[in-house]
N, C-alpha and C. Protein backbone atom coordinates (compact mmCIF):
# COMPACT_ATOMS: atom_id res chain seq x y z
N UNK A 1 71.42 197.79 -67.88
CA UNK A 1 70.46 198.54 -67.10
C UNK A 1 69.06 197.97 -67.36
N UNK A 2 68.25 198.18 -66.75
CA UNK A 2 66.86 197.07 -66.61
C UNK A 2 66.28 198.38 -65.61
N UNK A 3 64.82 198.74 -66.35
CA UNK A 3 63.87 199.62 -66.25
C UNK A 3 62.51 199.04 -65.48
N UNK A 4 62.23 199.46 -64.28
CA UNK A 4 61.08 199.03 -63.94
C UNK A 4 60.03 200.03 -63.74
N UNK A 5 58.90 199.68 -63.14
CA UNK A 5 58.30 201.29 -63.03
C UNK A 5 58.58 202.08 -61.89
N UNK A 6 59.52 201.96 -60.81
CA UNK A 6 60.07 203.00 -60.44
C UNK A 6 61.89 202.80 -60.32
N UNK A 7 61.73 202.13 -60.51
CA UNK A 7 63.48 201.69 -60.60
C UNK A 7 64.10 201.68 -61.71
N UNK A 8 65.53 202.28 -61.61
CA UNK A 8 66.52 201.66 -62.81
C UNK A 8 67.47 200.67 -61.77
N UNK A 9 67.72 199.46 -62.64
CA UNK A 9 68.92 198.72 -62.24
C UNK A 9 70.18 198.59 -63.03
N UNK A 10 71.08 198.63 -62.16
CA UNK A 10 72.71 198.96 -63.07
C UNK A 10 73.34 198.02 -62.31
N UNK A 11 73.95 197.41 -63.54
CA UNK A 11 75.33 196.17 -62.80
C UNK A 11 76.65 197.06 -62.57
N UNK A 12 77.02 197.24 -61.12
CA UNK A 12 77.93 197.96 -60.96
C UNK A 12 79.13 197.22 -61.92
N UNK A 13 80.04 198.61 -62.33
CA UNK A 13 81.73 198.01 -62.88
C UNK A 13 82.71 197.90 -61.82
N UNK A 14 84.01 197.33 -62.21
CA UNK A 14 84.61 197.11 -61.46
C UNK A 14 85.17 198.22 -60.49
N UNK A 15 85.16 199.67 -61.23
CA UNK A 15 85.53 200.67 -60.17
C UNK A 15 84.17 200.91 -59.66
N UNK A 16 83.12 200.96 -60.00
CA UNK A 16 82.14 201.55 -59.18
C UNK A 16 81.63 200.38 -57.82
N UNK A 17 82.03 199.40 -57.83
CA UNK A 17 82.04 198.25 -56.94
C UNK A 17 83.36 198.91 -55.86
N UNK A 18 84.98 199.02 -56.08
CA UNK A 18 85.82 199.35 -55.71
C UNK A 18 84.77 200.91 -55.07
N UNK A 19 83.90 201.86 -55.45
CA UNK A 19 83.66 203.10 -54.89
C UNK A 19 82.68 202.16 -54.11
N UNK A 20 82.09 201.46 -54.45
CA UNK A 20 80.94 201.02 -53.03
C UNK A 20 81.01 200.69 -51.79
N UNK A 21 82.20 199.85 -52.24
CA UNK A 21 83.23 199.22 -50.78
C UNK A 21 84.05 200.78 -49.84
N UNK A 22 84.57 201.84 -50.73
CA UNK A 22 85.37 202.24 -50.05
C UNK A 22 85.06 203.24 -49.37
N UNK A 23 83.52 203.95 -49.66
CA UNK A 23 83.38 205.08 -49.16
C UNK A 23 81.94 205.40 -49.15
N UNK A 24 81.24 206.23 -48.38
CA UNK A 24 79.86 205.62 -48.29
C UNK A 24 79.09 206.76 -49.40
N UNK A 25 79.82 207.11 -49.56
CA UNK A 25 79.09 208.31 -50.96
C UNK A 25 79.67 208.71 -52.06
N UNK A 26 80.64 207.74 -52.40
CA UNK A 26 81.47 208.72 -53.19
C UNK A 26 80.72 207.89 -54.33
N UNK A 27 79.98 206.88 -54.81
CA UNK A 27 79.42 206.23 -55.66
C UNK A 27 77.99 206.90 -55.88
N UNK A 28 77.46 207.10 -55.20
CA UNK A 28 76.22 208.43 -55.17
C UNK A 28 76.75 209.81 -56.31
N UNK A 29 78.23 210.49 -55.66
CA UNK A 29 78.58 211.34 -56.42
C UNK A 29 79.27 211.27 -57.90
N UNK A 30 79.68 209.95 -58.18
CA UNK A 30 80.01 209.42 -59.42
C UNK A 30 78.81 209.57 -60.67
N UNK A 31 77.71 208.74 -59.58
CA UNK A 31 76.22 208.69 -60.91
C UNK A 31 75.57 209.86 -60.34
N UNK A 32 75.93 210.97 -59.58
CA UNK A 32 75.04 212.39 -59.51
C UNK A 32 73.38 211.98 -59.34
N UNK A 33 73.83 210.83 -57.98
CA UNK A 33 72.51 210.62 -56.78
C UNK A 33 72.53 211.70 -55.81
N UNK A 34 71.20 210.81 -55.61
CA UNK A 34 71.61 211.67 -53.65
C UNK A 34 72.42 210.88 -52.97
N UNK A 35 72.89 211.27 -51.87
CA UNK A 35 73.05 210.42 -50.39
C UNK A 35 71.68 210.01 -49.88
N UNK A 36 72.10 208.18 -49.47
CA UNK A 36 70.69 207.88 -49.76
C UNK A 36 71.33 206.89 -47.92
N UNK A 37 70.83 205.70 -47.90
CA UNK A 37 70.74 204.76 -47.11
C UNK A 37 71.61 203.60 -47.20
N UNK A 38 72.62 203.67 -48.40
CA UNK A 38 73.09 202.61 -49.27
C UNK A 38 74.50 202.50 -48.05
N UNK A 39 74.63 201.20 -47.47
CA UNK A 39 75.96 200.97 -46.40
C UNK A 39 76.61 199.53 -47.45
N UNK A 40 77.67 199.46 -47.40
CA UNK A 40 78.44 197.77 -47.94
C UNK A 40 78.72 197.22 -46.44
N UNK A 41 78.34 196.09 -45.90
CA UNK A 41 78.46 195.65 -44.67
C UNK A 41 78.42 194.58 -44.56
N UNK A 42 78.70 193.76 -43.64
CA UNK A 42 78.64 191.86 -43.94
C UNK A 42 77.61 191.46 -43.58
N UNK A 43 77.58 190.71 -44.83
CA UNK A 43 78.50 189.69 -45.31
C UNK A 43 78.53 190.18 -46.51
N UNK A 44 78.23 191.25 -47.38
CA UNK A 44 78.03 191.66 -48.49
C UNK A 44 79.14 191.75 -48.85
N UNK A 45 79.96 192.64 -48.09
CA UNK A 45 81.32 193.17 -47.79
C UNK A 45 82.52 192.41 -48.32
N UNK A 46 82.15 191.52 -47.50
CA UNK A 46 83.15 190.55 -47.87
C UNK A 46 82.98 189.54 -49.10
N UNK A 47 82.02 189.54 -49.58
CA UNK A 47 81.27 188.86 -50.77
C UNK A 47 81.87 189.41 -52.14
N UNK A 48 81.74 190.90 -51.94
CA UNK A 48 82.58 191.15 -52.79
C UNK A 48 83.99 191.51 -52.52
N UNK A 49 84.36 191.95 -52.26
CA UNK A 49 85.98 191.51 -51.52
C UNK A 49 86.88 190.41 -52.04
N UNK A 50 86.01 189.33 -51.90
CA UNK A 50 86.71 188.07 -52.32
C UNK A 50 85.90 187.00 -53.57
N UNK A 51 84.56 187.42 -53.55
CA UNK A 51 84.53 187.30 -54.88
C UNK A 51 84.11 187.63 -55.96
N UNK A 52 83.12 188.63 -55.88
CA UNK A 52 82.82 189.67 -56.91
C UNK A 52 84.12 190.13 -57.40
N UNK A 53 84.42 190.98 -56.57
CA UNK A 53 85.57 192.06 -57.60
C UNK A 53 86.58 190.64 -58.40
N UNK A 54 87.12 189.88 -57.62
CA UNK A 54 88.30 189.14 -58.46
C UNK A 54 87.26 188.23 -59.42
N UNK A 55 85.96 187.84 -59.73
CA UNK A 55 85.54 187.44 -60.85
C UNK A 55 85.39 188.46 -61.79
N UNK A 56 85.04 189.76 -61.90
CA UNK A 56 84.93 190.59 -62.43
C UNK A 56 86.77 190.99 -62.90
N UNK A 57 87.54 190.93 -62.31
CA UNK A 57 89.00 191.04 -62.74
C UNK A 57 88.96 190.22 -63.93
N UNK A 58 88.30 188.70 -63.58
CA UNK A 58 89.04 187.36 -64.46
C UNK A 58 88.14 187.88 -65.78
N UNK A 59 88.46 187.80 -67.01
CA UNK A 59 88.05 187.64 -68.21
C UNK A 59 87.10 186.15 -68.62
N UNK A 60 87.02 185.34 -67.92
CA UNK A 60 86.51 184.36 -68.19
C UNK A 60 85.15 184.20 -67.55
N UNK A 61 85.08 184.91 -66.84
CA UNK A 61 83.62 185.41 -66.17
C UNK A 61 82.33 186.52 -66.54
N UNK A 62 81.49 185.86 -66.73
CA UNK A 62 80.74 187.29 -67.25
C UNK A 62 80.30 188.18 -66.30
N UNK A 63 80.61 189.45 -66.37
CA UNK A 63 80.22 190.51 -64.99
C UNK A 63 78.93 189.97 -64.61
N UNK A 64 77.82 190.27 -66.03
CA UNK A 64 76.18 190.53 -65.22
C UNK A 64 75.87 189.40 -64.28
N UNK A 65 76.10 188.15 -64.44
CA UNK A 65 76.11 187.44 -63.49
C UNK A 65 76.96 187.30 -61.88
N UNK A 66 78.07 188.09 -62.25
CA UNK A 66 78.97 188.10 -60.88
C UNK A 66 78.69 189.68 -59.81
N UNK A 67 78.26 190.30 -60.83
CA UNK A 67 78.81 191.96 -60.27
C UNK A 67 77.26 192.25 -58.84
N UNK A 68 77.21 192.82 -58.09
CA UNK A 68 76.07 193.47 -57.88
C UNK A 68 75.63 194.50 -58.40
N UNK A 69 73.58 193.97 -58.51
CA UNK A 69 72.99 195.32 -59.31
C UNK A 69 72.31 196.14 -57.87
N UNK A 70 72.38 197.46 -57.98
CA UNK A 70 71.52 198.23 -57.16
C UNK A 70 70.78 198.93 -58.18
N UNK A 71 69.88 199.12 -57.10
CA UNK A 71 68.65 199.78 -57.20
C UNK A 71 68.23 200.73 -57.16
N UNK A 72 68.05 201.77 -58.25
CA UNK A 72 68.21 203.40 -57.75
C UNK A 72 66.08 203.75 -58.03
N UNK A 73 65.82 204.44 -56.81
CA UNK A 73 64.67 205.01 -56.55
C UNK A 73 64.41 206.53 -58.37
N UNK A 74 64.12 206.48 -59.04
CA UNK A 74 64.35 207.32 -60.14
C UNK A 74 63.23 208.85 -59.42
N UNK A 75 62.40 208.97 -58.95
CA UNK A 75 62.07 209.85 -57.92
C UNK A 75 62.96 210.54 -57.01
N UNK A 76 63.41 209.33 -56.09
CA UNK A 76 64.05 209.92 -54.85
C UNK A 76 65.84 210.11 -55.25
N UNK A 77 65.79 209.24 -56.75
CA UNK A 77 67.31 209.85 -56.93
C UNK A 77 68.29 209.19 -55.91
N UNK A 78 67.44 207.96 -55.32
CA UNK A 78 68.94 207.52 -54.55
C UNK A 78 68.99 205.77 -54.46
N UNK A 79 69.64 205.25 -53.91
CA UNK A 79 70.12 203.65 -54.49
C UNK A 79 69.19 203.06 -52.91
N UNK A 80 68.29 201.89 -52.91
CA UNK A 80 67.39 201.64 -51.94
C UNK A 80 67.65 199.95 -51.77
N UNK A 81 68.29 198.99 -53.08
CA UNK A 81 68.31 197.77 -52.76
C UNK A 81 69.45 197.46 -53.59
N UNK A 82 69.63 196.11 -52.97
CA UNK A 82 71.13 195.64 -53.85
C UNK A 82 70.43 193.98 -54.12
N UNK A 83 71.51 193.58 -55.00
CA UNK A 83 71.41 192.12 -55.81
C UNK A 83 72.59 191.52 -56.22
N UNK A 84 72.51 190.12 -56.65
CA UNK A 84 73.07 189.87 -57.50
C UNK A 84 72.67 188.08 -57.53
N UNK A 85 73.60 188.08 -58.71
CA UNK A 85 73.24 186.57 -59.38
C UNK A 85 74.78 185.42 -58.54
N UNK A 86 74.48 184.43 -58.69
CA UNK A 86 75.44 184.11 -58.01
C UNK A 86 76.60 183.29 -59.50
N UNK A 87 76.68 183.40 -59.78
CA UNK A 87 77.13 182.88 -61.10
C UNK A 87 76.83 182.29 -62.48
N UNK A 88 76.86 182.36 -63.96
CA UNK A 88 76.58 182.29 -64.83
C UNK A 88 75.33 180.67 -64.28
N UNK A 89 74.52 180.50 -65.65
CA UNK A 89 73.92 179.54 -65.31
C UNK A 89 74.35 178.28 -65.60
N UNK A 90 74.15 176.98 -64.51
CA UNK A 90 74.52 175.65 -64.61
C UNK A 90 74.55 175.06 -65.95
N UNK A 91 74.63 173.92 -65.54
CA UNK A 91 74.36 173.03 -66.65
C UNK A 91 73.08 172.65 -67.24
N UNK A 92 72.08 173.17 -66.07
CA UNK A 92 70.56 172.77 -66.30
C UNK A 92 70.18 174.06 -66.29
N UNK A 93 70.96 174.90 -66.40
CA UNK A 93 70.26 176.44 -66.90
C UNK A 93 69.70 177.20 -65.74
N UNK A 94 70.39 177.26 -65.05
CA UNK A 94 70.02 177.22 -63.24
C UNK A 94 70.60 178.10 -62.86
N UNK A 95 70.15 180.08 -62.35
CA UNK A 95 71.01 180.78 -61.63
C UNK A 95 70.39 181.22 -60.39
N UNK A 96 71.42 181.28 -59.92
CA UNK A 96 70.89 181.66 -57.92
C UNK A 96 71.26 183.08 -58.18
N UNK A 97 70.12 183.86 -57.51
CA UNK A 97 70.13 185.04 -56.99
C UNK A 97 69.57 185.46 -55.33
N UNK A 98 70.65 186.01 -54.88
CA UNK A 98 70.64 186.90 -53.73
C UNK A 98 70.22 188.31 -53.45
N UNK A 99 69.84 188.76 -52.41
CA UNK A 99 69.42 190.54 -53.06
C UNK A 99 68.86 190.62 -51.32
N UNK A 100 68.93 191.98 -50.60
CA UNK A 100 68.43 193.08 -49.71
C UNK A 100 68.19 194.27 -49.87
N UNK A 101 67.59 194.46 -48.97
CA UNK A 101 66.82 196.56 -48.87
C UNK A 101 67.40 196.61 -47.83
N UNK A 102 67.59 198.23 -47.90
CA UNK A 102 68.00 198.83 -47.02
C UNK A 102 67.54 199.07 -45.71
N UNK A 103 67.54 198.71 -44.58
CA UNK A 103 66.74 198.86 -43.59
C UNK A 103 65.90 199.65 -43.38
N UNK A 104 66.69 201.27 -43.85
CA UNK A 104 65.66 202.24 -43.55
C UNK A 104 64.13 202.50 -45.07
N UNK A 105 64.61 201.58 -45.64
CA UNK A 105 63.54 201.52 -47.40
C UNK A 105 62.58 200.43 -47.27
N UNK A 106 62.94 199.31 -46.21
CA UNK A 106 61.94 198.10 -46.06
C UNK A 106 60.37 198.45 -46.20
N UNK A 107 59.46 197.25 -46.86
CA UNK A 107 58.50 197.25 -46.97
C UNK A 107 58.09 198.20 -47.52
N UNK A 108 58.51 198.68 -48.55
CA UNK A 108 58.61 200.04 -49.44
C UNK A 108 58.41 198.87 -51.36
N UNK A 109 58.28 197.79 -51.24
CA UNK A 109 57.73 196.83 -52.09
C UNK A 109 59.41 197.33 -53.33
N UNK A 110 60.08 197.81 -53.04
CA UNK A 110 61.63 197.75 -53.80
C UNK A 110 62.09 195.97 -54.19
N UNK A 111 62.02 195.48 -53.13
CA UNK A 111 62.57 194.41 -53.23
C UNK A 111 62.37 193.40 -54.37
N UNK A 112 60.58 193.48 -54.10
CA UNK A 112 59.47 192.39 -54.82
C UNK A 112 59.76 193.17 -56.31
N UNK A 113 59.78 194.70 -56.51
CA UNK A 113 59.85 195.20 -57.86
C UNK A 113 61.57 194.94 -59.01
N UNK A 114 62.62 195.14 -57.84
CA UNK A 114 64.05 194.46 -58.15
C UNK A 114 63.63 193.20 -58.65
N UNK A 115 63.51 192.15 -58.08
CA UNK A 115 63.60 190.93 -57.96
C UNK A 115 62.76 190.55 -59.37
N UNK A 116 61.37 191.23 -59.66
CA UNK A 116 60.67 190.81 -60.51
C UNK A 116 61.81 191.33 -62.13
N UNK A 117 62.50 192.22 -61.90
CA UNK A 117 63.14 193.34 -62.80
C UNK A 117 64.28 192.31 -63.12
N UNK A 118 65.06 191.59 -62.57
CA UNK A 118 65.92 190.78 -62.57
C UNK A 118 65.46 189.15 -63.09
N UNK A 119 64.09 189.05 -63.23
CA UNK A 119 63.63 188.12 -63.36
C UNK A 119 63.07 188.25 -64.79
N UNK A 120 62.65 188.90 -65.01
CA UNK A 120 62.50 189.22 -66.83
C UNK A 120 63.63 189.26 -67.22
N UNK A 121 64.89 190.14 -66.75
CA UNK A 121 66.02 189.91 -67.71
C UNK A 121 66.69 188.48 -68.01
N UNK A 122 66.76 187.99 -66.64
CA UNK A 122 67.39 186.57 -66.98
C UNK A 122 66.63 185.62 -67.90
N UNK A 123 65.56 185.92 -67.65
CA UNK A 123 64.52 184.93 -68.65
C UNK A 123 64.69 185.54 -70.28
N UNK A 124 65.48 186.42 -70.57
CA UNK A 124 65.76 186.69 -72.02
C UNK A 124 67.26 186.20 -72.15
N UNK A 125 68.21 185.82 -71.28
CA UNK A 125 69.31 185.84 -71.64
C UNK A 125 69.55 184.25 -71.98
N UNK A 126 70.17 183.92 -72.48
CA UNK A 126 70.40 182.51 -73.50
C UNK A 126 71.21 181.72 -72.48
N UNK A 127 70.11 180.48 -72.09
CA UNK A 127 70.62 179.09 -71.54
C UNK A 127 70.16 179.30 -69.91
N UNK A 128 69.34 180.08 -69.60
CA UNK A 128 68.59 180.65 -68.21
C UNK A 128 66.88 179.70 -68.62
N UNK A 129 67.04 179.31 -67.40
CA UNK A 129 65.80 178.47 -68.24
C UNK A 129 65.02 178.12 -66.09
N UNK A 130 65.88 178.58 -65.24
CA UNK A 130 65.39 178.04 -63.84
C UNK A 130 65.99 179.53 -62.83
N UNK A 131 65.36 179.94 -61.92
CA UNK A 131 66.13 180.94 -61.04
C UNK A 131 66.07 180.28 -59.69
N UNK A 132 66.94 179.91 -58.92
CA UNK A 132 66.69 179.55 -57.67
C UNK A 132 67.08 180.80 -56.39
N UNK A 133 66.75 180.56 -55.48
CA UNK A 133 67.38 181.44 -54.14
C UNK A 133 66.89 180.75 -52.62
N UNK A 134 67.40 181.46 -51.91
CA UNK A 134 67.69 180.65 -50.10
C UNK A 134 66.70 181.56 -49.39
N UNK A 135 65.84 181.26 -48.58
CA UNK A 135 65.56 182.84 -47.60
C UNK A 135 65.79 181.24 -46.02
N UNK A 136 66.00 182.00 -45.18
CA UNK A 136 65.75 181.62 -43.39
C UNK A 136 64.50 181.82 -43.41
N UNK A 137 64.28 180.37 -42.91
CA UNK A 137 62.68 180.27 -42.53
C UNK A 137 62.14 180.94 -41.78
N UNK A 138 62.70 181.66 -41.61
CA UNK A 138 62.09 182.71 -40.29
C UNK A 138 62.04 184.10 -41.18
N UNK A 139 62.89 183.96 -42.30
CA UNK A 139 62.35 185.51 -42.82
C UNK A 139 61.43 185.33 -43.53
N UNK A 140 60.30 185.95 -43.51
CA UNK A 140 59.39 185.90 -43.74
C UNK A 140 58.68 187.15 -44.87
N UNK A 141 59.41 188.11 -45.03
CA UNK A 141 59.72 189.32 -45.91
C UNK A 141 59.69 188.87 -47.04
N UNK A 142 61.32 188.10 -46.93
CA UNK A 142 61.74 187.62 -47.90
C UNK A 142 61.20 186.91 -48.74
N UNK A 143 60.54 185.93 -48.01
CA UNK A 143 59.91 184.76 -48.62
C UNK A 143 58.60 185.33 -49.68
N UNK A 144 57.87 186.42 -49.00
CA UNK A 144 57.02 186.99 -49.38
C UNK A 144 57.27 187.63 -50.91
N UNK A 145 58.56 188.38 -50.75
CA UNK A 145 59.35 188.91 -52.15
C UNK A 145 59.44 187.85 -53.56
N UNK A 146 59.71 186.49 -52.65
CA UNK A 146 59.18 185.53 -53.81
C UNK A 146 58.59 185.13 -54.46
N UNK A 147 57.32 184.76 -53.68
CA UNK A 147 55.83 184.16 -53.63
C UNK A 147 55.22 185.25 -54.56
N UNK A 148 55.70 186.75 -54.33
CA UNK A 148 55.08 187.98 -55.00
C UNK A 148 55.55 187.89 -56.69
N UNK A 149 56.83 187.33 -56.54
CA UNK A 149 57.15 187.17 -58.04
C UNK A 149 57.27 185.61 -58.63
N UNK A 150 56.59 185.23 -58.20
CA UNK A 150 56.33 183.48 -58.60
C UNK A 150 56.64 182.23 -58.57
N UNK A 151 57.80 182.60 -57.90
CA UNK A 151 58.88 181.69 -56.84
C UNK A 151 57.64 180.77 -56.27
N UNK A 152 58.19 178.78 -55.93
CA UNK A 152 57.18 178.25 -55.24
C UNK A 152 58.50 177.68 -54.75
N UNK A 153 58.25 177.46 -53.49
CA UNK A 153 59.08 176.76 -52.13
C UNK A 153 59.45 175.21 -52.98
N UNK A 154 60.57 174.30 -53.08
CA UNK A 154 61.05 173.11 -53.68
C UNK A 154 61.82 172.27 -52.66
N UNK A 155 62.10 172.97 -51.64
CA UNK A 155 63.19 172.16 -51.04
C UNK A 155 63.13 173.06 -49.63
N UNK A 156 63.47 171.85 -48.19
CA UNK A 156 64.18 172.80 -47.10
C UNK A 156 65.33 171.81 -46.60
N UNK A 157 66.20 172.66 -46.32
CA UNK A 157 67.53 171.90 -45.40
C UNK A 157 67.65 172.61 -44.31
N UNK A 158 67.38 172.44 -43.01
CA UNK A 158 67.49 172.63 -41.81
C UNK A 158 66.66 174.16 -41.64
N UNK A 159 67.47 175.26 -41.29
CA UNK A 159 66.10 176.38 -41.47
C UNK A 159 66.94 177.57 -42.47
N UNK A 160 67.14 176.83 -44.04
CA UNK A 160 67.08 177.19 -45.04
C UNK A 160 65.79 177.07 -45.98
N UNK A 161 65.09 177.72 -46.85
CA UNK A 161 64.02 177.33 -47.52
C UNK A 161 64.66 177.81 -48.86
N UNK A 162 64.25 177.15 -49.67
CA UNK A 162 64.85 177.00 -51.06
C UNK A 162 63.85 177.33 -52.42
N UNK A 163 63.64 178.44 -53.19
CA UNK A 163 62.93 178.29 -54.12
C UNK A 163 63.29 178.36 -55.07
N UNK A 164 61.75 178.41 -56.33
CA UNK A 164 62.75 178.46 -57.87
C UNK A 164 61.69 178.95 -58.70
N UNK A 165 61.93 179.35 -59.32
CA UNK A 165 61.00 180.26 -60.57
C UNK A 165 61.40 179.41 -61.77
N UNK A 166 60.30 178.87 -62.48
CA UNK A 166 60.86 178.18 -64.15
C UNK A 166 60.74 179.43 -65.16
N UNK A 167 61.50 179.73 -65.72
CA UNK A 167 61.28 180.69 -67.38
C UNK A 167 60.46 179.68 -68.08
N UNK A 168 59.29 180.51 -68.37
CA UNK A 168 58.15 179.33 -69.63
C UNK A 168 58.97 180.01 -70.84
């Protein structure tokens, strides 16, 4: 769990991932949220489907890097953004992270506060030393969510834009 100033973040477990996928509240009523805005939908959907949950099965995988973290509003008592890492870090100490808000929570600065929240933790965890991620050049939100937490643009391939945050 990772504390921000209005957020807690929790790496879902393997049943509370299994409650995310299957039902649109019954994971709300597990951690005694509200019903909030929180949908599993694609491509997320299927992301974990096929590979979250079965890395989280395998023992040879470490969850915090595979699982998705959401984002619970500690005010509003309800879950507003989701995340996750895309697998343990490389060989050059290199992890990709992915992450959205909820449509109806946008521009509600969740994202930029997740993202920064996820970005201190990895920078304590041993052999994390680079964070990269993708936004569409056209999102422009997104990109912003970066730039806000220190991300500088490194690379584009077609209308992918590519950044990376160094851990000093």
């Amino acid at each position: 769990m990772i504390e921000t100033p209005r957020l807690t973040l929790i790496p879902l477990n393997l049943d509370q991932l299994r409650l995310h996928i299957a039902d649109k509240h019954r994971l709300e009523a597990t951690l005694g949220l509200k019903k909030g805005h929180r949908e599993a939908v694609e491509p997320v959907l299927s992301i974990i489907t096929h590979f979250t949950i079965p890395r989280l099965q395998n023992p040879v995988f470490d969850p915090l890097y595979h699982t998705l973290w959401l984002a619970i509003d500690r005010e509003k008592q309800q879950f507003v953004a989701e995340a996750k890492f895309k697998g343990e870090p490389d060989e050059t100490g290199t992890v990709e992270i992915g992450y959205g808000t909820y449509p109806t929570v946008q521009r509600k600065g969740y994202m930029t506060e997740m993202v920064g929240g996820l970005i201190s933790w990895a920078g304590q965890q041993p052999g994390v030393l680079r964070i990269v991620a993708d936004t569409n050049a056209e999102n422009v939100a997104s990109q912003k969510v970066l730039e806000k937490n220190g991300f500088r643009l490194f690379d584009q391939i077609e209308d992918m834009l590519w950044w990376e945050y160094n851990i000093s």
